[in-house]
Protein backbone atom coordinates (compact mmCIF):
# COMPACT_ATOMS: atom_id res chain seq x y z
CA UNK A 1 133.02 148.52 147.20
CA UNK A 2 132.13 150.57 150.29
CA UNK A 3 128.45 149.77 151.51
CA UNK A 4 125.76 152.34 152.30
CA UNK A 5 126.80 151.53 156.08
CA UNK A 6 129.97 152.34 155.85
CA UNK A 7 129.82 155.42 154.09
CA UNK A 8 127.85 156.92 156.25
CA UNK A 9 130.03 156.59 159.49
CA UNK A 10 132.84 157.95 157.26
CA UNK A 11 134.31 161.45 158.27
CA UNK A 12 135.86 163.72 156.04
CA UNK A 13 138.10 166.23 157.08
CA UNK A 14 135.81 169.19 157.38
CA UNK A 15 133.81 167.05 159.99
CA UNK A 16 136.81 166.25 162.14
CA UNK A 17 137.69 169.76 162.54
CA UNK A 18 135.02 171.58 162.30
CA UNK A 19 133.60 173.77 159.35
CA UNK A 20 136.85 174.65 157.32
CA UNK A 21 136.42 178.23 156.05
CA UNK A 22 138.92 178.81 153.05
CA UNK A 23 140.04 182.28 152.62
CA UNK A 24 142.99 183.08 149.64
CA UNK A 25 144.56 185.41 152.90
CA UNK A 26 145.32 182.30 155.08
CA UNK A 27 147.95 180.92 153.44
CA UNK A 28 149.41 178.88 155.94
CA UNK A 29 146.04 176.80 156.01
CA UNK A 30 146.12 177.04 152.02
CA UNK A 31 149.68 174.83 152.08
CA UNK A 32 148.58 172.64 153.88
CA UNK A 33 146.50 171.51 150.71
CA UNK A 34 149.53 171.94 147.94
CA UNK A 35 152.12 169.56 147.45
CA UNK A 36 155.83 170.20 147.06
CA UNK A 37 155.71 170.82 143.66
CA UNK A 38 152.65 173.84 144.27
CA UNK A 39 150.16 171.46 142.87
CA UNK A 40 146.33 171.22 144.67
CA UNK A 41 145.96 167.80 146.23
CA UNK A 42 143.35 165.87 145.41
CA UNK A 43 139.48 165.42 146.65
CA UNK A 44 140.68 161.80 147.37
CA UNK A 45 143.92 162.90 149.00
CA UNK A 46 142.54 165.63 151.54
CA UNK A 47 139.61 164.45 152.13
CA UNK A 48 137.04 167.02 151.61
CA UNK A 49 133.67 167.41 150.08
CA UNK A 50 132.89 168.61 146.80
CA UNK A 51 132.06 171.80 147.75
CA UNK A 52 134.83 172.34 149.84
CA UNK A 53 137.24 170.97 147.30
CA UNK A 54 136.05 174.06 144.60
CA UNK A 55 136.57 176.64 147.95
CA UNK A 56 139.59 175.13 148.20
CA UNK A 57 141.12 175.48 144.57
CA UNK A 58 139.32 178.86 144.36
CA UNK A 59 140.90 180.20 147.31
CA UNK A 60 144.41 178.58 146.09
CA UNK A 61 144.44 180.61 142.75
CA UNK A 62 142.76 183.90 144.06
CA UNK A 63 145.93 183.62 146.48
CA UNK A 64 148.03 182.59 143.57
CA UNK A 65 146.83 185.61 141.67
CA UNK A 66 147.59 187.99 144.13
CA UNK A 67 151.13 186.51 144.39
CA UNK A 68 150.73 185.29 147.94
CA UNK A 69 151.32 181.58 146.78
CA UNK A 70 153.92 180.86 144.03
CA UNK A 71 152.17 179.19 140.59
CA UNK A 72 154.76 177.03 140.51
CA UNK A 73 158.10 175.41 143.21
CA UNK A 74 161.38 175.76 141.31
């Protein structure tokens, strides 16, 4: 288990590249966060905050909705 220490000198994502702003009309940005099968990666896998994980899927199925982003990779 991680120590207080150590999880404070951990970076996310959002930290490494500056404040990631999620819109549903960037979807090259928006693939980078889907996997090949159009399913939203994980908190754990890309690395964000909380916060920026709910942007994230929001912004996914707004784009999704508008049929920018397929629902689905068949």
């Amino acid at each position: 288990m991680a120590t207080e220490k150590e999880n404070q000198n951990k970076e996310t994502k959002s930290n490494m590249r500056g404040e990631l702003h999620f819109d549903y009309k960037n979807v090259v940005l928006l693939e980078e966060y889907i996997n090949p099968h159009a399913r939203i990666l994980s908190r754990r896998r890309t690395q964000l905050s909380a916060r920026k994980q709910r942007e994230l899927a929001t912004a996914i199925k707004r784009a999704r909705f508008m049929a920018l982003m397929p629902y689905s990779a068949r």
